[in-house]
C-alpha atoms as a PDB file:
ATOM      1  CA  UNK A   1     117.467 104.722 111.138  1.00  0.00           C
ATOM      2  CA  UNK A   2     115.393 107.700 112.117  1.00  0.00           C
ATOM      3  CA  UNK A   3     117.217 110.247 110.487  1.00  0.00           C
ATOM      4  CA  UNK A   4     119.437 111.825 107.489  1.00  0.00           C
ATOM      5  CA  UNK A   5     122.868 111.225 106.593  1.00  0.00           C
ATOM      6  CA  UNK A   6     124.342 114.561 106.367  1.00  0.00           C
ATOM      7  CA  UNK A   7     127.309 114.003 104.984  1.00  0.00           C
ATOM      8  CA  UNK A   8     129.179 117.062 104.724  1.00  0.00           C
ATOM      9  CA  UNK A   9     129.020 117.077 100.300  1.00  0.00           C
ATOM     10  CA  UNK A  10     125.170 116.949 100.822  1.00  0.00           C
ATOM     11  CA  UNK A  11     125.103 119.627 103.870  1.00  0.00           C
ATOM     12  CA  UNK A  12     127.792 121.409 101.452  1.00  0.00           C
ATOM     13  CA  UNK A  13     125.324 120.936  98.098  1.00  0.00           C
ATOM     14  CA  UNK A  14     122.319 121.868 100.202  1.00  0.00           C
ATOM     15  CA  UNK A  15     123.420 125.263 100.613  1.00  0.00           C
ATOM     16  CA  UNK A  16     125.077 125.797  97.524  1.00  0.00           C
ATOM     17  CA  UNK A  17     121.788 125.226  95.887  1.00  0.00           C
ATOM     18  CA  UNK A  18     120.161 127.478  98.379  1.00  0.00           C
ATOM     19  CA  UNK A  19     122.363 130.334  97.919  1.00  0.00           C
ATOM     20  CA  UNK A  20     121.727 129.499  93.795  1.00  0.00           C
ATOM     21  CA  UNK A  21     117.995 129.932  94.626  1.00  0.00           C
ATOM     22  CA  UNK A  22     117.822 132.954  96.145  1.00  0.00           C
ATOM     23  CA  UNK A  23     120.340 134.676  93.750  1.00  0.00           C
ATOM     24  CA  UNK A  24     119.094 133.056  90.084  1.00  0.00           C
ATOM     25  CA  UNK A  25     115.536 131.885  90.923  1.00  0.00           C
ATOM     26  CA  UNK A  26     114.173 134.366  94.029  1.00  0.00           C
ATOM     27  CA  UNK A  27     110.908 134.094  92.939  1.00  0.00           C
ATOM     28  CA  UNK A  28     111.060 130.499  94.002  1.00  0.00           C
ATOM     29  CA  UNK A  29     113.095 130.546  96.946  1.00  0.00           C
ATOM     30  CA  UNK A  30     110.256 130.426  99.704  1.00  0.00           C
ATOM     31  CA  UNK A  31     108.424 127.418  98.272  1.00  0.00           C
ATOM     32  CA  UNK A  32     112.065 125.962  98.286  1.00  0.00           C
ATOM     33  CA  UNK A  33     112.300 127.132 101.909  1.00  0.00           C
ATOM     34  CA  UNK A  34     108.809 124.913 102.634  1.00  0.00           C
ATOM     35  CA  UNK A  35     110.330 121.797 101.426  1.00  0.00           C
ATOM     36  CA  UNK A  36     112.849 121.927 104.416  1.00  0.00           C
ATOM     37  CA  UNK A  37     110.025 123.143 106.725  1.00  0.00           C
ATOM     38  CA  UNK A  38     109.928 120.692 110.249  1.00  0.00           C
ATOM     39  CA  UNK A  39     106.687 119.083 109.016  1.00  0.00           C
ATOM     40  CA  UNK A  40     108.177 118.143 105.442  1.00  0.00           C
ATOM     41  CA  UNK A  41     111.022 116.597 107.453  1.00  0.00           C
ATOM     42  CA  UNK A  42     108.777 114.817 109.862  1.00  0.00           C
ATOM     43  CA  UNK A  43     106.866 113.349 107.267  1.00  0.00           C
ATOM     44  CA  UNK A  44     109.929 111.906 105.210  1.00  0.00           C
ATOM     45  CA  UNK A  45     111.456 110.479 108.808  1.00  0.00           C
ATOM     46  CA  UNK A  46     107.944 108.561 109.219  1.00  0.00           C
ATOM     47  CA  UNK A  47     108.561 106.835 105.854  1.00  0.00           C
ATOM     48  CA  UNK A  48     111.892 105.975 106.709  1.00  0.00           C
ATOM     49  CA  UNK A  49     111.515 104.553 110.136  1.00  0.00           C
ATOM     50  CA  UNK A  50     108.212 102.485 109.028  1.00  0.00           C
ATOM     51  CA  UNK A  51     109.176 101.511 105.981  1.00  0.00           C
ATOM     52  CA  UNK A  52     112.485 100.034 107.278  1.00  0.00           C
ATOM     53  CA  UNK A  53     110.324  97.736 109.671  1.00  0.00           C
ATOM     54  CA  UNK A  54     108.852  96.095 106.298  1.00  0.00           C
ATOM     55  CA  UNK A  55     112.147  95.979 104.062  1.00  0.00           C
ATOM     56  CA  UNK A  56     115.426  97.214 104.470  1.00  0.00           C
ATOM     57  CA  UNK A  57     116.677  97.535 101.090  1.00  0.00           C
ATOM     58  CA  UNK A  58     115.615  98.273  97.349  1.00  0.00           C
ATOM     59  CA  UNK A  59     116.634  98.691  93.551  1.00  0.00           C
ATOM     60  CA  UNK A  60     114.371 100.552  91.808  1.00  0.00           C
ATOM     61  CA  UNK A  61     112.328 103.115  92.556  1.00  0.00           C
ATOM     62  CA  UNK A  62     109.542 105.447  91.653  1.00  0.00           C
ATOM     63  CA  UNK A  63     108.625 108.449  93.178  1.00  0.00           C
ATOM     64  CA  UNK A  64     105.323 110.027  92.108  1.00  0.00           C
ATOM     65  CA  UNK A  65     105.209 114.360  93.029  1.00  0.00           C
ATOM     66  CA  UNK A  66     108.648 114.162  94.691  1.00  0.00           C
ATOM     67  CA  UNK A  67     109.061 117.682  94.369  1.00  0.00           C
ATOM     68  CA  UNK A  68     112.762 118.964  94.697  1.00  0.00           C
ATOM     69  CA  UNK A  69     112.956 115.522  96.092  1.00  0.00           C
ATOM     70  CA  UNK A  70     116.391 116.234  98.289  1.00  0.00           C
ATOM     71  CA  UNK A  71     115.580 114.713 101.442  1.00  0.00           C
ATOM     72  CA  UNK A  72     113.584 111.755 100.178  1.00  0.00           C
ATOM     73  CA  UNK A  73     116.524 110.913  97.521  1.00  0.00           C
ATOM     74  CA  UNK A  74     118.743 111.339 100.632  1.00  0.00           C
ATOM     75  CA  UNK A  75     117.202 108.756 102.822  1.00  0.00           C
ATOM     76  CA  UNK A  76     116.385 105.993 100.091  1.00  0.00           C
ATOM     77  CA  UNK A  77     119.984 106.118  98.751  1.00  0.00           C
ATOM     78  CA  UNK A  78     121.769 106.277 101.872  1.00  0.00           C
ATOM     79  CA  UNK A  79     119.171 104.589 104.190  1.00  0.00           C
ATOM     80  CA  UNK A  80     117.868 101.588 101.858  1.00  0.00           C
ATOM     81  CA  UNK A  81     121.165 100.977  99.242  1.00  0.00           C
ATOM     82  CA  UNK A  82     118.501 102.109  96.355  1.00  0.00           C
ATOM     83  CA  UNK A  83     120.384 101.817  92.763  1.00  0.00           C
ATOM     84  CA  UNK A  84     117.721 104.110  90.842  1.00  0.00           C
ATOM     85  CA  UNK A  85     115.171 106.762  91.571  1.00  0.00           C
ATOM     86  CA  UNK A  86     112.875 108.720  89.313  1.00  0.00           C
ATOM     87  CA  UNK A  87     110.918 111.405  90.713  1.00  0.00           C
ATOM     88  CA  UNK A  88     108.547 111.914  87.824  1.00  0.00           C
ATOM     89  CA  UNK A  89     107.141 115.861  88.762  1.00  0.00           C
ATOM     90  CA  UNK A  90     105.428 117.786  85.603  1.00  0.00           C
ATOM     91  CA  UNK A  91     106.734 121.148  87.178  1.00  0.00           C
ATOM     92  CA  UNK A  92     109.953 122.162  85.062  1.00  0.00           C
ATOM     93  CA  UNK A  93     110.932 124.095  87.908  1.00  0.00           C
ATOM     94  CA  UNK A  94     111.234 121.174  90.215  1.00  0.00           C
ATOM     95  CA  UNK A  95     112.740 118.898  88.310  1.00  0.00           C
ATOM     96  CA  UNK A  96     115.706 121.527  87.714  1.00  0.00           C
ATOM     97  CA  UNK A  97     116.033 122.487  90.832  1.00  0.00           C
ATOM     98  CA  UNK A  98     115.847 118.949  92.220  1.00  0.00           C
ATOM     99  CA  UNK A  99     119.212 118.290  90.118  1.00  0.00           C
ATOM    100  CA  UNK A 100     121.177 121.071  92.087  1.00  0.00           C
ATOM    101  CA  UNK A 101     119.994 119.462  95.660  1.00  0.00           C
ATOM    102  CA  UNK A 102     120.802 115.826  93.664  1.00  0.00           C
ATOM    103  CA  UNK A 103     123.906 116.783  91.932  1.00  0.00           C
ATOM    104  CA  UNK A 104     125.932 113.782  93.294  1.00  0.00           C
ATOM    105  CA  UNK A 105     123.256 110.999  92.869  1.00  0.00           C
ATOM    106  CA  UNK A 106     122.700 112.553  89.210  1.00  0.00           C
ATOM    107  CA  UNK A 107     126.151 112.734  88.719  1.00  0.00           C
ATOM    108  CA  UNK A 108     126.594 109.113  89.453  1.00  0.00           C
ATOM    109  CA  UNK A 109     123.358 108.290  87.689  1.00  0.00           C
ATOM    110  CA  UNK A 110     121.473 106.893  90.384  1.00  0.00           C
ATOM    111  CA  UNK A 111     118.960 109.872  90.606  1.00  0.00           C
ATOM    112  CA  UNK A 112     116.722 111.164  87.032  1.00  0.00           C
ATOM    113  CA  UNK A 113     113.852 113.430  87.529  1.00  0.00           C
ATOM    114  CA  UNK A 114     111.041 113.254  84.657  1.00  0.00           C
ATOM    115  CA  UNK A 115     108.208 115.534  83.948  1.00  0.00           C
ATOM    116  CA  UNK A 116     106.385 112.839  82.212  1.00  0.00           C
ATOM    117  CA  UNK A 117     102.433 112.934  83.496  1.00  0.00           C
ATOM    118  CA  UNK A 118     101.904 109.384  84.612  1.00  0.00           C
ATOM    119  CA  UNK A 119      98.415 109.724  84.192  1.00  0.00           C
ATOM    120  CA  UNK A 120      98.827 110.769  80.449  1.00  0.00           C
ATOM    121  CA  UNK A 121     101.609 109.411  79.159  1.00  0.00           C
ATOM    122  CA  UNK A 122     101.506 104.754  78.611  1.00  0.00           C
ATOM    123  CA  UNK A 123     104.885 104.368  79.408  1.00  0.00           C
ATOM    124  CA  UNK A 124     107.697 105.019  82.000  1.00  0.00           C
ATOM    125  CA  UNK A 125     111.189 106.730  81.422  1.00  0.00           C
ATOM    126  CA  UNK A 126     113.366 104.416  79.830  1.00  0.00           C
ATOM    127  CA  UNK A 127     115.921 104.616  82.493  1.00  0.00           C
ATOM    128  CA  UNK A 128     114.085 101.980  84.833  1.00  0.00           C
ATOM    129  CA  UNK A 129     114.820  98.970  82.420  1.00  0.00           C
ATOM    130  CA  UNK A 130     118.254  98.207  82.776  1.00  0.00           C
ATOM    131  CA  UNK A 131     117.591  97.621  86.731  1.00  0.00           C
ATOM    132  CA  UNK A 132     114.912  95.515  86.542  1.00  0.00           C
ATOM    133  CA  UNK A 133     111.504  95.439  87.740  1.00  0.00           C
ATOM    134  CA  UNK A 134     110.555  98.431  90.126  1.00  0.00           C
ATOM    135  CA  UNK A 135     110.586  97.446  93.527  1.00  0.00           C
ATOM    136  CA  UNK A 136     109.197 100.767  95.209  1.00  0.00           C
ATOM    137  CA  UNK A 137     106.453 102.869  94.290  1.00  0.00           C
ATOM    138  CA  UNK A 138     106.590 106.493  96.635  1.00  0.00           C
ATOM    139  CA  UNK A 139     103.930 109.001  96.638  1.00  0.00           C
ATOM    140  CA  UNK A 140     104.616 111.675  99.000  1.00  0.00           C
ATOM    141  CA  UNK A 141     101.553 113.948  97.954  1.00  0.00           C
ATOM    142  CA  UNK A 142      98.510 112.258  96.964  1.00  0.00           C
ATOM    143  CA  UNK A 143      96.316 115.242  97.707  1.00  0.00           C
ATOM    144  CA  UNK A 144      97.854 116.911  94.749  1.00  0.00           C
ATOM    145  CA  UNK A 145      96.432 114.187  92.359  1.00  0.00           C
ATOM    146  CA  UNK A 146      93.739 112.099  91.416  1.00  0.00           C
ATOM    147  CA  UNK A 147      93.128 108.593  92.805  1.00  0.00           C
ATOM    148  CA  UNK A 148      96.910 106.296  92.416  1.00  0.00           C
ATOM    149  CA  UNK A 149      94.488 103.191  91.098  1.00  0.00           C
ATOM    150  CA  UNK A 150      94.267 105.181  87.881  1.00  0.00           C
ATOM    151  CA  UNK A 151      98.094 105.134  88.052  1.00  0.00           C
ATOM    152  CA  UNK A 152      98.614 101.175  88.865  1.00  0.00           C
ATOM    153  CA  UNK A 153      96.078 100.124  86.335  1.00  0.00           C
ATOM    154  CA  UNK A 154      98.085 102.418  83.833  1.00  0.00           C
ATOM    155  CA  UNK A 155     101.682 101.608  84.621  1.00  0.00           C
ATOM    156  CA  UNK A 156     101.675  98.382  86.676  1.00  0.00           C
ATOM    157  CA  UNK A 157      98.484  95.920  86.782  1.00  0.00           C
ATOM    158  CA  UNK A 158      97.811  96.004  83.296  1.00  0.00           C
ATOM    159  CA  UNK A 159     101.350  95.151  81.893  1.00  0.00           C
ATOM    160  CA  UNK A 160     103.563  92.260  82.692  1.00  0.00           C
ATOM    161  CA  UNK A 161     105.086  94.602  85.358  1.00  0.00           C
ATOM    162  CA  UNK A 162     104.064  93.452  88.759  1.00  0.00           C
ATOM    163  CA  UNK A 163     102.770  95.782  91.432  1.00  0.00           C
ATOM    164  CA  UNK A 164     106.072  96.933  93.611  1.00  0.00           C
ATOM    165  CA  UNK A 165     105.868  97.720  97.716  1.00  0.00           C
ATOM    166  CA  UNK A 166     104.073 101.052  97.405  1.00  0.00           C
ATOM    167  CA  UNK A 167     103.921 104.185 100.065  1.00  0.00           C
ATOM    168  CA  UNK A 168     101.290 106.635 100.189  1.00  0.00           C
ATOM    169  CA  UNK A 169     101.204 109.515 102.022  1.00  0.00           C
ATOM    170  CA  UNK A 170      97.682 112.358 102.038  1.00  0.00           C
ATOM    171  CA  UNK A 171      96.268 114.473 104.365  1.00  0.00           C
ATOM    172  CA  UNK A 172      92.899 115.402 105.503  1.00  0.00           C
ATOM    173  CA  UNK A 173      93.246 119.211 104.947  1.00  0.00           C
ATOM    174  CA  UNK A 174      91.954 120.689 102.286  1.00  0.00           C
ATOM    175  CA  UNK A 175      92.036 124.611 102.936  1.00  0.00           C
ATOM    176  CA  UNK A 176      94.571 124.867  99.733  1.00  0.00           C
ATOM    177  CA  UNK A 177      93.869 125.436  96.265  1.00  0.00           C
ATOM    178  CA  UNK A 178      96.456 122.535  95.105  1.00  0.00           C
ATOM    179  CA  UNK A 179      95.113 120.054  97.515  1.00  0.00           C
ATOM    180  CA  UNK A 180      91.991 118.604  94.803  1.00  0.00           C
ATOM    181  CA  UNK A 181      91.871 114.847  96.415  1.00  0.00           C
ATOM    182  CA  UNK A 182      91.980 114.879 100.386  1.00  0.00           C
ATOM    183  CA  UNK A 183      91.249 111.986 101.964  1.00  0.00           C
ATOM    184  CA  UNK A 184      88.924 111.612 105.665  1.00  0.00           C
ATOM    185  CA  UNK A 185      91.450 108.904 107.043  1.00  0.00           C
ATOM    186  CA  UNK A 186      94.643 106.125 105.749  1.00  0.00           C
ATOM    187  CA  UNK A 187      91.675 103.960 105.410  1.00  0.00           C
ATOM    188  CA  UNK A 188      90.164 106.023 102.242  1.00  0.00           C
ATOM    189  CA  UNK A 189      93.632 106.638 100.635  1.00  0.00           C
ATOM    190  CA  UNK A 190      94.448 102.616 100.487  1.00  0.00           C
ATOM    191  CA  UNK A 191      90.742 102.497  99.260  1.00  0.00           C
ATOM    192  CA  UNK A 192      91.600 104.954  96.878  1.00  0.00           C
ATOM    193  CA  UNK A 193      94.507 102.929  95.566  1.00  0.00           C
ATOM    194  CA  UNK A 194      92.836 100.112  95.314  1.00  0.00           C
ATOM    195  CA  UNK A 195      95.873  98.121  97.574  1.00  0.00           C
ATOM    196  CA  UNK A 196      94.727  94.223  98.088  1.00  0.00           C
ATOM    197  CA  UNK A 197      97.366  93.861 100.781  1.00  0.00           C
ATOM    198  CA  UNK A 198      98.188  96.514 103.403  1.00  0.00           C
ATOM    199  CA  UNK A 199     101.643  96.215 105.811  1.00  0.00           C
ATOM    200  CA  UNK A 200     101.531  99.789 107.365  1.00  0.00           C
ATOM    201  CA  UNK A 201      97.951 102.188 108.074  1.00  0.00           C
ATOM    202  CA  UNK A 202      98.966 105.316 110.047  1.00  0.00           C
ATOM    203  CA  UNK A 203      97.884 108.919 111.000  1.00  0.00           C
ATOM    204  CA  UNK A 204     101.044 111.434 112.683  1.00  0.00           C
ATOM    205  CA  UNK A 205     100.129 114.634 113.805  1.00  0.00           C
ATOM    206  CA  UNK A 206     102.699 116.944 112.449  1.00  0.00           C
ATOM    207  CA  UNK A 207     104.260 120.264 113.745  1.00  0.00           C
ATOM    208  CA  UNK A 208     102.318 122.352 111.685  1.00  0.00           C
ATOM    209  CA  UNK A 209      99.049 120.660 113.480  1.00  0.00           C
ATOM    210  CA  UNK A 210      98.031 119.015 109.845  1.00  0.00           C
ATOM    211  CA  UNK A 211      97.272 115.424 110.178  1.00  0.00           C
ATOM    212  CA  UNK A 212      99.415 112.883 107.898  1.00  0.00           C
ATOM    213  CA  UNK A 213      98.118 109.855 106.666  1.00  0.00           C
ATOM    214  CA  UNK A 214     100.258 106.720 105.422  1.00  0.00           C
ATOM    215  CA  UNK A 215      99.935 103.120 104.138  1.00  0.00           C
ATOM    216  CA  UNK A 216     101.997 101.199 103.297  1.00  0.00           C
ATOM    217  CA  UNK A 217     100.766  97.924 100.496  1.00  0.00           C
ATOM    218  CA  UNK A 218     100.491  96.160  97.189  1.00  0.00           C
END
C-alpha cells in the first residue's frame, strides 16, 4: 500500500485548488507548491507503508501540524478506512486552504481542520466525541513544536482518555528559522515524547538529502 489513491475527483480537486491558489492567494502559492515537493511525498509514503505493518485500520484520528494536510488525509481515508480526522494547525491560512484540497472528505464530514493550540487550549474539538476514543495520534512536524509529552500529559494521560497508537516524524536539520526543536536521532524524539512502548524507530534519507526520523509508540 505504498502509494496514493488518485482517484480522478482528488487529481481533479488537486488542481482546482491549485489553480485557486495561484489566482486568489499568490502570495501563498510556493509554500503550497512545497507541500507536494518529492520529499513531502516520501515522507507521507514512509508512514503509510510502516504504519500498515502495525495496524491496518482506524477511527479516529488526530493530526498535530498537518499543514494543508491533502496527501496525509488522502492516505488515512483511503488507505486505513479512517471515519474522522482533525488536523489541528494554528495557521488560518492552512486550515482554509486545507478545505479546498479536502473538499470531499469535508463535505462528507470525515475531515475538520482546527486552529485550536493544543498546547494552550484543555480540551479537543468537539467533533472527536461522537466516534469514540481516538485511536491515532499523527505528528508530521515535530521540529516545528515543543516536546509532544507536554501534549499527551495535556490531552491524553491525564484524562480518562487513553494514549492512542501515535506517529512522530522530526528531523535533524535545523538550518531554518521554524525548525525550534530538532532532534540528533528517532531515539531523542520517542525520548522526547515520553513513549513507554515503541513498535517502529527509523531514519530515511530523503530526496532533498535531509534526514527523517520516525517512531512509531504509546
Amino acid at each position: 500500500m505504498n502509494y496514493i489513491k488518485y482517484t480522478p475527483y482528488n487529481s481533479n480537486n488537486w488542481m482546482r485548488s491549485l489553480i485557486y491558489v495561484h489566482k486568489e492567494k499568490p502570495y501563498l502559492f510556493q509554500r503550497v507548491i512545497d507541500s507536494f515537493t518529492e520529499s513531502q511525498i516520501e515522507s507521507k509514503l514512509w508512514l503509510n507503508e510502516e504504519l500498515n505493518k502495525i495496524q491496518s485500520e482506524f477511527n479516529n484520528v488526530v493530526v498535530l501540524g498537518g499543514w494543508y494536510c491533502h496527501v496525509l488525509t488522502n492516505i488515512l481515508i483511503e488507505n486505513f478506512n479512517v471515519n474522522f480526522i482533525c488536523n489541528y494547525d494554528i495557521d488560518v491560512d492552512s486550515k482554509h486552504l486545507s478545505y479546498k484540497f479536502n473538499k470531499k472528505y469535508k463535505d462528507e464530514e470525515k475531515y475538520f481542520c482546527s486552529n485550536r493550540n493544543l498546547f494552550v487550549v484543555d480540551n479537543l474539538e468537539g467533533r472527536h466525541k461522537p466516534h469514540g476514543n481516538i485511536d491515532l495520534f499523527i505528528n508530521p512536524s515535530c521540529e516545528h513544536m515543543f516536546y509532544m509529552k507536554e501534549i499527551f500529559k495535556k490531552h491524553f494521560d491525564d484524562c480518562d482518555r487513553p494514549r492512542p497508537l501515535c506517529v512522530l516524524q522530526s528531523t535533524d536539520k535545523d538550518d531554518y528559522d521554524d525548525h525550534i526543536n530538532c532532534v540528533k536521532d528517532p531515539y531523542e524524539l520517542s525520548d522526547q515524547a515520553g513513549l513507554v512502548e515503541t513498535y517502529y524507530t527509523g531514519t530515511k534519507k530523503l530526496s532533498n538529502g535531509m534526514n527523517r526520523f520516525m517512531v512509531i509508540g504509546r
